[in-house]
Protein backbone atom coordinates (compact mmCIF):
# COMPACT_ATOMS: atom_id res chain seq x y z
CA UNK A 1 -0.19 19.13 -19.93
CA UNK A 2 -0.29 19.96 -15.93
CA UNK A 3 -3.95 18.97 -16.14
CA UNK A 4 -2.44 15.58 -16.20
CA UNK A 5 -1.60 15.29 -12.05
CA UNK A 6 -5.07 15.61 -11.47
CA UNK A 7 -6.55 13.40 -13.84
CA UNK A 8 -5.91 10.08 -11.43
CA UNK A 9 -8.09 12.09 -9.13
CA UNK A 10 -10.62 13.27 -10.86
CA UNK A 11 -11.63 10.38 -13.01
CA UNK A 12 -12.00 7.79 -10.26
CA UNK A 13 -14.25 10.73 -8.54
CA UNK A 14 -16.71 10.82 -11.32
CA UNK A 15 -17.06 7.28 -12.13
CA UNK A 16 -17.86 7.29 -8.40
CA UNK A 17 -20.97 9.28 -8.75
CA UNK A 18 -21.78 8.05 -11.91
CA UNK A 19 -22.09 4.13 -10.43
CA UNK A 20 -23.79 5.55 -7.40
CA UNK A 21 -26.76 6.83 -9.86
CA UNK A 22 -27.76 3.07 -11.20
CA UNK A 23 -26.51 0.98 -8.13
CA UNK A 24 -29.85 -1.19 -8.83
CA UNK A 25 -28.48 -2.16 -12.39
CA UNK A 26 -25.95 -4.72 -10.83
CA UNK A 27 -24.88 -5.59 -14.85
CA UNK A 28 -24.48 -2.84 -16.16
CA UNK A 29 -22.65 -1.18 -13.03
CA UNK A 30 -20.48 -4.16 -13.33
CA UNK A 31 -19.08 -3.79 -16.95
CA UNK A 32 -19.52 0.43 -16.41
CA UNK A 33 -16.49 -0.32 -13.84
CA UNK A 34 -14.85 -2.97 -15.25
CA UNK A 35 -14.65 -0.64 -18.49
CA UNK A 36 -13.40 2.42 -16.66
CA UNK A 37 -10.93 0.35 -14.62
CA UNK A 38 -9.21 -0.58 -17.42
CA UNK A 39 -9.24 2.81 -19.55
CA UNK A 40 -8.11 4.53 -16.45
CA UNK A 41 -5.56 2.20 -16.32
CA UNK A 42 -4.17 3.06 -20.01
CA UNK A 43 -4.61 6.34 -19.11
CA UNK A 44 -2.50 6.46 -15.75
CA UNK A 45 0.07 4.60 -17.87
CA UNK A 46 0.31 7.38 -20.19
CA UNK A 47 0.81 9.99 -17.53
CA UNK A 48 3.67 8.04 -15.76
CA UNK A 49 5.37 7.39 -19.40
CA UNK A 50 4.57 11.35 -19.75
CA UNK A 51 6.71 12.17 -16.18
CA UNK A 52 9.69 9.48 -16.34
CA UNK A 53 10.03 10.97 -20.43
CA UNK A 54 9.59 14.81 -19.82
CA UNK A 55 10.15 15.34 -16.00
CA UNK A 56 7.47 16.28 -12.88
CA UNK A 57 3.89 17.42 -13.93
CA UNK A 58 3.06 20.25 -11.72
CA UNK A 59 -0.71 21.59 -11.25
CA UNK A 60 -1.19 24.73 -9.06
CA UNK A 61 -4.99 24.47 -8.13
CA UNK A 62 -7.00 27.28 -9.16
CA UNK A 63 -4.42 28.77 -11.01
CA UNK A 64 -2.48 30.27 -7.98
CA UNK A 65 0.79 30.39 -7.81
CA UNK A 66 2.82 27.46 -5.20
CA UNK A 67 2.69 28.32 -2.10
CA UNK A 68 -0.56 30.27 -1.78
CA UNK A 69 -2.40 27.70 -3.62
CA UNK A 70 -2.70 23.85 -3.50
CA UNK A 71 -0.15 22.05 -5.53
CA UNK A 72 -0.29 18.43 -7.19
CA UNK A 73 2.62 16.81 -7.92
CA UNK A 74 2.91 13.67 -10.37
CA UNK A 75 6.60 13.06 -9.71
CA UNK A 76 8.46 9.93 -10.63
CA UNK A 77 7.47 8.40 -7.23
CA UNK A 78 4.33 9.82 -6.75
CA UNK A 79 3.12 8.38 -10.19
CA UNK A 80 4.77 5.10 -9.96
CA UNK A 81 2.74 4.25 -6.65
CA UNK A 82 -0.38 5.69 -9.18
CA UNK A 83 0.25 3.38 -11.68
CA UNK A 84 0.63 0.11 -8.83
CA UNK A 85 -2.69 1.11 -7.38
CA UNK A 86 -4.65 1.79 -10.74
CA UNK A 87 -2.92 -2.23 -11.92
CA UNK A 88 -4.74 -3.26 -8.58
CA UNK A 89 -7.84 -1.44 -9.42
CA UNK A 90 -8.24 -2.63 -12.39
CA UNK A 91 -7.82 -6.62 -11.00
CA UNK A 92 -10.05 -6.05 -8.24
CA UNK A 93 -13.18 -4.57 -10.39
CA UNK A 94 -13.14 -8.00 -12.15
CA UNK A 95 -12.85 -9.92 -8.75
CA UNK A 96 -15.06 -8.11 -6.72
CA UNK A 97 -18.55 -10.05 -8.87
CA UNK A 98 -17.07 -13.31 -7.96
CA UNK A 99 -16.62 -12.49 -4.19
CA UNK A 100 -19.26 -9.85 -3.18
CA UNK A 101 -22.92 -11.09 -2.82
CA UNK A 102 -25.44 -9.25 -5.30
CA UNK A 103 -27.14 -7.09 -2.09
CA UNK A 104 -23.14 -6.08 -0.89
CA UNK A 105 -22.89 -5.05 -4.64
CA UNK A 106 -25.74 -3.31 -4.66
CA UNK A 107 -25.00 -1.48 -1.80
CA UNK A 108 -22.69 0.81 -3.41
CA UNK A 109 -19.89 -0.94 -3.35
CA UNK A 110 -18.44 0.70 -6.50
CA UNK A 111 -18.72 3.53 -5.47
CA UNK A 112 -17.03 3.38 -2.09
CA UNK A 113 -14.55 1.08 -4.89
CA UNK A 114 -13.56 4.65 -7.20
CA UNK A 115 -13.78 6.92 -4.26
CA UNK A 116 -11.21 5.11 -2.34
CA UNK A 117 -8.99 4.74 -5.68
CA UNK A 118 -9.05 8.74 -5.85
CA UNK A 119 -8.49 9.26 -2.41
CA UNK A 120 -5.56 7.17 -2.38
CA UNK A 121 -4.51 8.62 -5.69
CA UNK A 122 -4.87 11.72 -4.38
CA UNK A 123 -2.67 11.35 -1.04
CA UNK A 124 -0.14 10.01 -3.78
CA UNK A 125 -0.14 13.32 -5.95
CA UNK A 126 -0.89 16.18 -3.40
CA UNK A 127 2.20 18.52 -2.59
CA UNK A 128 0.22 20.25 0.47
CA UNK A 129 0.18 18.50 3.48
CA UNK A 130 -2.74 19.74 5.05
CA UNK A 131 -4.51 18.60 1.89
CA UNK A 132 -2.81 15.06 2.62
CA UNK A 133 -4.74 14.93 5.87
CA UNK A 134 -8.19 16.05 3.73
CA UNK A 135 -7.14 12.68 0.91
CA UNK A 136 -6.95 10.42 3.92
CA UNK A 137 -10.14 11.57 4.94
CA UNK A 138 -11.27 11.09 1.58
CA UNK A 139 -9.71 7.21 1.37
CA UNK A 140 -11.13 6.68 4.72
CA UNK A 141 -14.88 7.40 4.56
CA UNK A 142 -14.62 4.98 1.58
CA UNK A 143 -12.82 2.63 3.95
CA UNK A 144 -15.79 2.91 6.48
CA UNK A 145 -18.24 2.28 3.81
CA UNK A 146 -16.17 -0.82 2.44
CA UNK A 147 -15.52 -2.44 5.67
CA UNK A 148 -19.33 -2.59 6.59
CA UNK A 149 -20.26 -4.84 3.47
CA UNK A 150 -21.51 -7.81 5.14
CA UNK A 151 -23.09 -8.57 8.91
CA UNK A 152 -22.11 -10.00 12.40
CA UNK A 153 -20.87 -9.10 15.33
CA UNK A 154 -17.24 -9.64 14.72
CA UNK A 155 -17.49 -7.65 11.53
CA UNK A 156 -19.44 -4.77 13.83
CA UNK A 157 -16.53 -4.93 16.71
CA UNK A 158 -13.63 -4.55 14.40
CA UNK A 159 -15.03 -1.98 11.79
CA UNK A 160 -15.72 0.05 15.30
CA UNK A 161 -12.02 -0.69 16.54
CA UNK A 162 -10.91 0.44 12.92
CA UNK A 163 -12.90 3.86 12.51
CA UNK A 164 -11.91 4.84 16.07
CA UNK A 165 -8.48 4.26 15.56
CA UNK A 166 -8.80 6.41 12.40
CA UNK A 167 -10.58 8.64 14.01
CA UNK A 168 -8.04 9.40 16.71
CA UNK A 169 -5.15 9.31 14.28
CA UNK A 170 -6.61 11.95 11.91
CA UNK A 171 -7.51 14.40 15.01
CA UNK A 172 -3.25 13.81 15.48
CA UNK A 173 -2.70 14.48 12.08
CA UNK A 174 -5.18 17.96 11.87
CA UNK A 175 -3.44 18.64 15.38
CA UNK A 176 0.45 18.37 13.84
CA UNK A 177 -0.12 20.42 10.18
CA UNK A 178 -1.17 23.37 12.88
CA UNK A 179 2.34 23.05 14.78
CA UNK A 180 4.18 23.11 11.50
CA UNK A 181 2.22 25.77 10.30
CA UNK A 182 2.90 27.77 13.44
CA UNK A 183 6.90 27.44 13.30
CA UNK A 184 7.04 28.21 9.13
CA UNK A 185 4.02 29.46 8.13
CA UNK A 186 3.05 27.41 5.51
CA UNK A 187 1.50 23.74 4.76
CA UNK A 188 3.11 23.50 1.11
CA UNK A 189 5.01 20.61 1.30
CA UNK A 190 8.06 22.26 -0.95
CA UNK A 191 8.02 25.36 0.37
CA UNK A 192 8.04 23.49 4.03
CA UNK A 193 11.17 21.94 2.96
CA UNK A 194 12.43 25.45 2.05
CA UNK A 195 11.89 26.89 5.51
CA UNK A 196 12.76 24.36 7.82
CA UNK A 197 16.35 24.81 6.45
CA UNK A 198 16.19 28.52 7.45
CA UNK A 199 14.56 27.91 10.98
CA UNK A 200 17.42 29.15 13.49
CA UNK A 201 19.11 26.55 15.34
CA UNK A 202 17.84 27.02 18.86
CA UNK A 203 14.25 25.65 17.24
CA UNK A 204 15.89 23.12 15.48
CA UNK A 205 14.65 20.85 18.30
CA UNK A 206 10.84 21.81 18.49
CA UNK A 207 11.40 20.92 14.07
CA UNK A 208 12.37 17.28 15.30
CA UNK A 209 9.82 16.94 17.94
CA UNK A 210 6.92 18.05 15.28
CA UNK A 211 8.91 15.58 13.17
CA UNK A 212 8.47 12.63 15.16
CA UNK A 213 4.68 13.65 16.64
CA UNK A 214 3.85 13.58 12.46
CA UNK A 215 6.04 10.32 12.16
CA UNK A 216 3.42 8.74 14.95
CA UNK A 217 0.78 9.68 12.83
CA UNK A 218 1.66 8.22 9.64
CA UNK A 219 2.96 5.17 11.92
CA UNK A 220 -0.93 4.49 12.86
CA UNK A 221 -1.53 4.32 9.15
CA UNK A 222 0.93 1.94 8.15
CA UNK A 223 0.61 -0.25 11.28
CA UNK A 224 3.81 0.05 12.28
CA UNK A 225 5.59 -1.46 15.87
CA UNK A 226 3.98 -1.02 18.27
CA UNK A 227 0.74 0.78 16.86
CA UNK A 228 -0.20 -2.50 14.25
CA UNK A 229 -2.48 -3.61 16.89
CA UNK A 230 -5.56 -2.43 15.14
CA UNK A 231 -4.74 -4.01 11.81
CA UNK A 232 -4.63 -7.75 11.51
CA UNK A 233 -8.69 -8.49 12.62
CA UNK A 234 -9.76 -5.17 11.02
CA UNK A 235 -8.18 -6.79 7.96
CA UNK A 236 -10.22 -10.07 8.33
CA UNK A 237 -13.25 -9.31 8.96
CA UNK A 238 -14.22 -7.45 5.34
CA UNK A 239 -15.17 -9.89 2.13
CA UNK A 240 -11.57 -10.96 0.63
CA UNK A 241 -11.56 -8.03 -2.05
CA UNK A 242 -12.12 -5.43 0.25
CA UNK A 243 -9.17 -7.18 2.52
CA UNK A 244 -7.27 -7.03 -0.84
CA UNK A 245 -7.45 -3.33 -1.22
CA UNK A 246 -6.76 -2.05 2.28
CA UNK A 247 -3.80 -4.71 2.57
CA UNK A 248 -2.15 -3.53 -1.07
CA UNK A 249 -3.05 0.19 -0.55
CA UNK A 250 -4.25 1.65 2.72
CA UNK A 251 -0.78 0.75 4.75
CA UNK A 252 0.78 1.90 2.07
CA UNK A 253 -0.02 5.41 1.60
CA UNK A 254 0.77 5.63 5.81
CA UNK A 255 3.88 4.29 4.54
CA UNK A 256 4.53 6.66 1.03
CA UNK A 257 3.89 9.43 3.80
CA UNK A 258 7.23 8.98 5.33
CA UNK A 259 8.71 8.15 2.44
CA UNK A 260 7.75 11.84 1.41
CA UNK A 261 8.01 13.72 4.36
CA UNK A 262 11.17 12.15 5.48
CA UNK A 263 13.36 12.51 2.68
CA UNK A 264 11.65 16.22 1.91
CA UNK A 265 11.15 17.69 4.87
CA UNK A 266 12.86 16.27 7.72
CA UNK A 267 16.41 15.45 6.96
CA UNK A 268 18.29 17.59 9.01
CA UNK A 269 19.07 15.31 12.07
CA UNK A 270 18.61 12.05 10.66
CA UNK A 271 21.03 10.28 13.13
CA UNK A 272 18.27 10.24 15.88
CA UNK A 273 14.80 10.05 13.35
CA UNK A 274 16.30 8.10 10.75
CA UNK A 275 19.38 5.93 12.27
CA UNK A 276 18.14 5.54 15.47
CA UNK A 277 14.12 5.57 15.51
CA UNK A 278 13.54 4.33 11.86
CA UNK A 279 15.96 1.56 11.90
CA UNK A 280 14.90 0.11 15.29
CA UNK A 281 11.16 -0.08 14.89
CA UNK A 282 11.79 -1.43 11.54
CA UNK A 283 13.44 -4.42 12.80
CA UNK A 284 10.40 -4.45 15.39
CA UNK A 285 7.72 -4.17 12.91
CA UNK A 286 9.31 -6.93 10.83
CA UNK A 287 9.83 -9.75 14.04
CA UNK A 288 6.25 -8.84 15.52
CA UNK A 289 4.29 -8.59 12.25
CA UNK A 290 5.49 -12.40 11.25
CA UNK A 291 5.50 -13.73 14.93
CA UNK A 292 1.97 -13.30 14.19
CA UNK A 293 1.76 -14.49 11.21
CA UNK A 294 2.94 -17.75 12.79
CA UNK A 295 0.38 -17.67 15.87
CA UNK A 296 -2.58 -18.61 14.06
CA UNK A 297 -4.57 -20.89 11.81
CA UNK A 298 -6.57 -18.73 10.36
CA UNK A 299 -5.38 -18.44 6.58
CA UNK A 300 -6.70 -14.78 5.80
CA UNK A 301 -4.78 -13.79 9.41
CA UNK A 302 -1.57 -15.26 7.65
CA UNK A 303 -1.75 -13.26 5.09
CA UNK A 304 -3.04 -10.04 7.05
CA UNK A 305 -0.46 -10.23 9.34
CA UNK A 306 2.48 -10.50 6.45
CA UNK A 307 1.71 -7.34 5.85
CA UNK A 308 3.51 -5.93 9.28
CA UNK A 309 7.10 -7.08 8.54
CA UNK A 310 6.69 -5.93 4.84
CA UNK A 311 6.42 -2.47 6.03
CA UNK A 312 9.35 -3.16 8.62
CA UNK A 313 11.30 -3.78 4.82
CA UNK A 314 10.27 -0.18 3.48
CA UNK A 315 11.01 1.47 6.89
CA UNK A 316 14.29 -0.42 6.59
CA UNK A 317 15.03 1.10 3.24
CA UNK A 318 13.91 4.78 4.89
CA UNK A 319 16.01 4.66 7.87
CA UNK A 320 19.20 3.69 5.97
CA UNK A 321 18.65 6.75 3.77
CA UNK A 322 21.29 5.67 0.67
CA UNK A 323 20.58 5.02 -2.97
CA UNK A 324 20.58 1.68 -2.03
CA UNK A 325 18.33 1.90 0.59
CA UNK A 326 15.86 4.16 -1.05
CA UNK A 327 15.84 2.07 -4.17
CA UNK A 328 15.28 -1.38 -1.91
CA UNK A 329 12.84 0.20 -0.29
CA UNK A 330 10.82 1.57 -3.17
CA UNK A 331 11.30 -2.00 -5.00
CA UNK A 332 10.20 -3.67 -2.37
CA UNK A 333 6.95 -1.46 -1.87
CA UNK A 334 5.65 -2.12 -5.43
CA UNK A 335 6.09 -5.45 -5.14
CA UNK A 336 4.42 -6.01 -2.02
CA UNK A 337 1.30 -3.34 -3.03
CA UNK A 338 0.36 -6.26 -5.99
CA UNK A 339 1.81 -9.35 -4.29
CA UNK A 340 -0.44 -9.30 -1.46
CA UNK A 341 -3.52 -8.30 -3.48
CA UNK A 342 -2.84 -11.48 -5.36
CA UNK A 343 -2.59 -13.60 -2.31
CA UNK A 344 -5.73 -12.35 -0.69
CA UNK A 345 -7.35 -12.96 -3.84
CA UNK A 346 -5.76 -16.64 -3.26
CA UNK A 347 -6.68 -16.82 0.10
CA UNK A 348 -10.31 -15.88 -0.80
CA UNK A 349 -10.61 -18.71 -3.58
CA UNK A 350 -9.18 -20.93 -0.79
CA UNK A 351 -11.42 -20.41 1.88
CA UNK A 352 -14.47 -20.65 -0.89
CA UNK A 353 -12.80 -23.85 -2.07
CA UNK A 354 -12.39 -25.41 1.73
CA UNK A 355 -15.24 -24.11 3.40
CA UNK A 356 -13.15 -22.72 5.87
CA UNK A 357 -10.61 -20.40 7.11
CA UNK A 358 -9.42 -22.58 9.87
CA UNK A 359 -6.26 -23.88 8.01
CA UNK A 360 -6.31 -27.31 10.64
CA UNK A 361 -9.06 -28.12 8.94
CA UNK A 362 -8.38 -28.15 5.39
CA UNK A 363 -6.22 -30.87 3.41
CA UNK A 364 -5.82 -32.00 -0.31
CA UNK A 365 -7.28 -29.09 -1.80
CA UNK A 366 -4.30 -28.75 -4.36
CA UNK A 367 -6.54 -32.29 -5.88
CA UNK A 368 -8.96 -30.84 -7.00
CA UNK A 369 -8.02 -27.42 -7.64
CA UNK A 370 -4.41 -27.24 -9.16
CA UNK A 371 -4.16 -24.05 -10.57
CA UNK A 372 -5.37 -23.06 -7.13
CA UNK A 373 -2.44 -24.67 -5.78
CA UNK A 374 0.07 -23.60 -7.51
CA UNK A 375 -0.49 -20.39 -8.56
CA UNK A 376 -0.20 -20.00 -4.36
CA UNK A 377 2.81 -21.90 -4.19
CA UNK A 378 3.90 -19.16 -6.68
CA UNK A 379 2.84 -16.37 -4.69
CA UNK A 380 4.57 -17.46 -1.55
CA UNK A 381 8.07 -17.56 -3.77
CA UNK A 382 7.08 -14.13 -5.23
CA UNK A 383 6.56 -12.79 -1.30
CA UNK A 384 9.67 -14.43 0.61
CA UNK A 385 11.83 -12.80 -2.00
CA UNK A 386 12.88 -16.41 -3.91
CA UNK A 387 15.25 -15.30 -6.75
CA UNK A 388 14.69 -14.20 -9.65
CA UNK A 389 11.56 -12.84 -8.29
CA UNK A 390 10.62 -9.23 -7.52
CA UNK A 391 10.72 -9.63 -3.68
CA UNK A 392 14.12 -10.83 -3.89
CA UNK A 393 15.58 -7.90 -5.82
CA UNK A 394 13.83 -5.39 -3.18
CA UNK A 395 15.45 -7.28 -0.05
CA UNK A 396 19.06 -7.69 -2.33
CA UNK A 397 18.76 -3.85 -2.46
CA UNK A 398 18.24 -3.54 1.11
CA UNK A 399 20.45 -6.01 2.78
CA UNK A 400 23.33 -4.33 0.61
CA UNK A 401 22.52 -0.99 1.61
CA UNK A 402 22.05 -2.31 5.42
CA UNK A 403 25.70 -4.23 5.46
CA UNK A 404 27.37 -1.33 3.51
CA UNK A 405 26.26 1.34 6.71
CA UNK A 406 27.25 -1.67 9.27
CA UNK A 407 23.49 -2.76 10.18
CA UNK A 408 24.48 -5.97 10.74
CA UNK A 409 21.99 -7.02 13.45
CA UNK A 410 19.38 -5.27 11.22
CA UNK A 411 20.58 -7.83 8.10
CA UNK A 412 20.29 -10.66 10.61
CA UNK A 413 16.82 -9.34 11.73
CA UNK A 414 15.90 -9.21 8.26
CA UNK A 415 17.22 -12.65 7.27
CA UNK A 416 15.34 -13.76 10.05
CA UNK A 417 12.15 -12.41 9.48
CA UNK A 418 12.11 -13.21 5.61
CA UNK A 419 12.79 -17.14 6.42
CA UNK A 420 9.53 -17.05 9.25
CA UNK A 421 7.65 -15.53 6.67
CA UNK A 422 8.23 -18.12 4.11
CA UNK A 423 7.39 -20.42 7.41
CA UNK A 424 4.11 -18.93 8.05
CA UNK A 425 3.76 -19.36 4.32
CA UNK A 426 4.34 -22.56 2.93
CA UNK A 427 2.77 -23.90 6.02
CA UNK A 428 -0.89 -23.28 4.39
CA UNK A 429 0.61 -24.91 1.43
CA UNK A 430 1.93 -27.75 3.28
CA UNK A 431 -1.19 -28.10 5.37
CA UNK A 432 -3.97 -27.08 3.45
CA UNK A 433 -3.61 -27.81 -0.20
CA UNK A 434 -1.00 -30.57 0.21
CA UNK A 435 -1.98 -34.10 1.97
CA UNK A 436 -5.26 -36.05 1.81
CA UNK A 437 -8.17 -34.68 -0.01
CA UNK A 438 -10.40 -33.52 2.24
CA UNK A 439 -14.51 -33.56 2.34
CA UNK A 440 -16.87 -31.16 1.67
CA UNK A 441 -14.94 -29.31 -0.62
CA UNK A 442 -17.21 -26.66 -2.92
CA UNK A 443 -18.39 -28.43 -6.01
CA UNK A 444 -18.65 -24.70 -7.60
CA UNK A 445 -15.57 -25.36 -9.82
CA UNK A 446 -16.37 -22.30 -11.98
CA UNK A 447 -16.61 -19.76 -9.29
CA UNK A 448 -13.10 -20.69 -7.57
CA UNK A 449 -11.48 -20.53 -11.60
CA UNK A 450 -12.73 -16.92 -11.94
CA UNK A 451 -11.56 -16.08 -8.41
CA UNK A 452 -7.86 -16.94 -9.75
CA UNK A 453 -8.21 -15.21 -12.92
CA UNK A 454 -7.38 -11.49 -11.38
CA UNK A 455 -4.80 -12.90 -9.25
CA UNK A 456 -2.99 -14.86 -12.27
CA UNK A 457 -2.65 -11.52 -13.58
CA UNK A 458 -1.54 -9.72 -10.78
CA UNK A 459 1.13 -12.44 -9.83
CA UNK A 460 2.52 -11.76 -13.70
CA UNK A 461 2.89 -8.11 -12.91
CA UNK A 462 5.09 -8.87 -9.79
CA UNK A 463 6.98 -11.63 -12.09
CA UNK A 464 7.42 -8.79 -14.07
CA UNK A 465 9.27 -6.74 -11.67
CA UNK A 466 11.78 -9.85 -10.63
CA UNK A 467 12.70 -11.37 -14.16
CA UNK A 468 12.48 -7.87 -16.17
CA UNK A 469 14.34 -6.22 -13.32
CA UNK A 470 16.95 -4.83 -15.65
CA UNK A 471 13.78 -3.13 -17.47
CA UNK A 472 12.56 -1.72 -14.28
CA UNK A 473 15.28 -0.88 -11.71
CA UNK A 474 16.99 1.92 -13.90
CA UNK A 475 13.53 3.92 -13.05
CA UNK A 476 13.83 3.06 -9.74
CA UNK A 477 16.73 4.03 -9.35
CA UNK A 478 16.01 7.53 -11.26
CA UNK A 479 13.49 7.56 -7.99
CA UNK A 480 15.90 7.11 -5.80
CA UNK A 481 18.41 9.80 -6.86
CA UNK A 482 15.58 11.96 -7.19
CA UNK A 483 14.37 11.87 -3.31
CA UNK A 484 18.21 11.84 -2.18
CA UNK A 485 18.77 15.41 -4.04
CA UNK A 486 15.52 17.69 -2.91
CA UNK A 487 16.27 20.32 -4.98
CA UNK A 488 14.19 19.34 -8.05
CA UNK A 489 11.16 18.92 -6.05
CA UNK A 490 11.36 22.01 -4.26
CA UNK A 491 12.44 24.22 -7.76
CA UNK A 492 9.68 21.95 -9.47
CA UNK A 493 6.77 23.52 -6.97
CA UNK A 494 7.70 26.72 -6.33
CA UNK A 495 9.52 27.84 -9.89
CA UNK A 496 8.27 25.41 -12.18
């Protein structure tokens, strides 16, 4: 049964090299990964029934015992972040023919697809946190192998800018797992937790600095204020499903980081990390990330830069450190993982559909694609939070918790941010698919149809999550409780 937490690893990792064997056979690589998508799907469904039914799934690699070997952990948030990315997965294998040219196919594109799936899966499940910084590593090099699909100078100057970046944020992270092994002697992320409430008070301090130096880290990742300056044209410049999966998935694992490591680890002066630090760059993150959203008219830059203040949201929901908060937070961050895969798949039919990205130059395209249209309109609602959907239960969570601790400027920063963003929104609505119909439209009807059919079913998910939230927010709630009262993680590791 504790094979289990490694099997969302492991199975991406082999289809990986099994793709990378026939790359030439573009059809049969095609349904090979649409196939395994979906039974890896079923199967990461079974494993998160498995954990929320019986409790955490512990594997101790190589059959050491926690700490002196490397743990994986498939605890109720750990696999519910799984389960999001594997429902992405699975819509982007069946997108990815429709968007990618037959040479970027070819050109191992499936394979970078599965190896970035594990790697991700993997930063979700470890318990060791110097084997976090070896999963980013892992989710990265696919990254760099993603990113370069395509050609031109642009795409050459940002995938630079982005591996750089990376490059400088991982020599951080290496740098920081050495300090914390140097004050406790360990890099198991349980038995961490253990020691840092027996370091002597005099080094309490040097705890909180290594704290905040790992905080910067994982604030690089998740393009948080002010270090998001890498992200928006880094985001751009790949074909729209490769934008889809770093903007659903790679942000977010910077972001599960702290969501681990500060509500495991480093609790024990929260009024400066958490109170002070938290709650003011989130209400950064969220006014700068949609103050860009509204500077341009490029429609894949709209949705790129959306992805800023939703991370403000979770950091929100971190820094406010109540049930409330927690459980906003967590909402909020499955919703947003599918959401915005759905609207770059949008944005991606769009721009095939108009010809263009430039959003001043399209009109009318709601005539002749409908669907189109509306299943946008529809995705905007879904993001801004519009009741009953899933967005709007997240943000409920959060304002509650925010107003119930006396945030009140961060509720009006909030309120704020979430009206822009349905500005930045419905103006490509407004302006590009509403209005006269505009010329030179794509007469390839049947490509931009199977360019909404992933997105339709990624959009039902997030419905999902708003109008069955009684269904769903009992388990996130479970989550909640869970990350507020360590204990269970910690016995789960190093007793279990």
């Amino acid at each position: 049964m504790n094979n289990l937490a490694i099997l969302p690893i492991i199975l991406p990792l082999l289809a990986s090299v099994i793709v990378a064997f026939i790359p030439g056979k573009l059809n049969m690589v095609r349904k090979i990964s649409q196939t395994l998508s979906i039974l890896f799907l079923i199967i990461v469904g079974y494993i998160t029934w498995e954990v929320f039914s019986n409790g955490v799934i512990v594997l101790q690699g190589g059959g050491w015992k926690a700490p002196y070997g490397i743990s994986f952990v498939a605890d109720y948030l750990s696999i519910i972040l799984v389960l999001t990315t594997y429902v992405i997965a699975a819509a982007a294998v069946f997108y990815a023919p429709h968007s990618l040219s037959n040479q970027q196919e070819k050109f191992y594109f499936y394979t970078f697809f599965f190896l970035l799936i594990s790697g991700v899966s993997g930063a979700f499940l470890t318990g060791d946190l110097f084997n976090l910084f070896v999963f980013f590593e892992v989710l990265l090099m696919a990254s760099y192998g993603l990113i370069i699909l395509g050609n031109g100078k642009v795409q050459l100057r940002e995938s630079l800018k982005y591996v750089l970046i990376n490059l400088f944020s991982s020599m951080l992270f290496v740098t920081t797992v050495a300090f914390v092994y140097s004050i406790v002697g360990t890099v198991n992320m349980a038995h961490i937790a253990e020691r840092v409430e027996a370091v002597p008070a005099e080094q309490q301090g040097i705890i909180t600095a290594i704290g905040v130096l790992l905080f910067f880290v994982f604030a690089v990742k998740a393009a948080i204020f002010p270090l998001y300056y890498w992200l928006p044209n880094s985001y751009v410049v790949p074909n729209p499903v490769v934008s889809a999966l770093f903007g659903a998935l790679l942000t977010k694992v910077g972001i599960y980081s702290i969501f681990r490591i500060y509500t495991l680890i480093f609790v024990h002066d929260t009024s400066f990390t958490h109170d002070q630090l938290f709650i003011w760059l989130a209400m950064f993150t969220m006014l700068f990330g949609v103050i860009g959203a509204l500077s341009t008219n490029n429609v894949k830059l709209i949705i790129t830069y959306n992805i800023i203040p939703a991370i403000g949201f979770i950091l929100m929901g971190i820094g406010l450190y109540s049930e409330d908060g927690l459980t906003g937070s967590i909402y909020y961050l499955m919703h947003d993982m599918v959401v915005k895969a759905a609207l770059f798949f949008l944005v991606g039919a769009l721009v095939v559909a108009a010809g263009t990205k430039d959003l001043s130059k399209m009109s009318g395209v709601i005539q002749r694609f409908p669907l189109l249209g509306w299943l946008f309109f529809l995705g905007t609602l879904v993001l801004t939070g519009i009741p009953p959907f899933s967005g709007f239960i997240g943000k409920l969570l959060l304002l509650r918790g925010a107003l119930s601790e006396g945030y009140f400027l961060l509720t009006l920063v909030a309120l704020v941010s979430s009206l822009l963003i349905l500005l930045s929104m419905i103006r490509i609505f407004i302006r590009g698919f509403w209005g006269e119909k505009m010329e030179g439209m794509t007469s390839d009807n049947r490509k931009v149809h199977a360019l909404t059919i992933p997105a339709i079913f990624l959009l039902s998910v997030s419905i999902f999550l708003g109008v069955g939230a009684e269904l769903v927010l009992p388990y996130i709630e479970t989550i909640s409780g869970y990350l507020l009262d360590r204990t269970e993680y910690i016995s789960s590791v190093l007793k279990g």
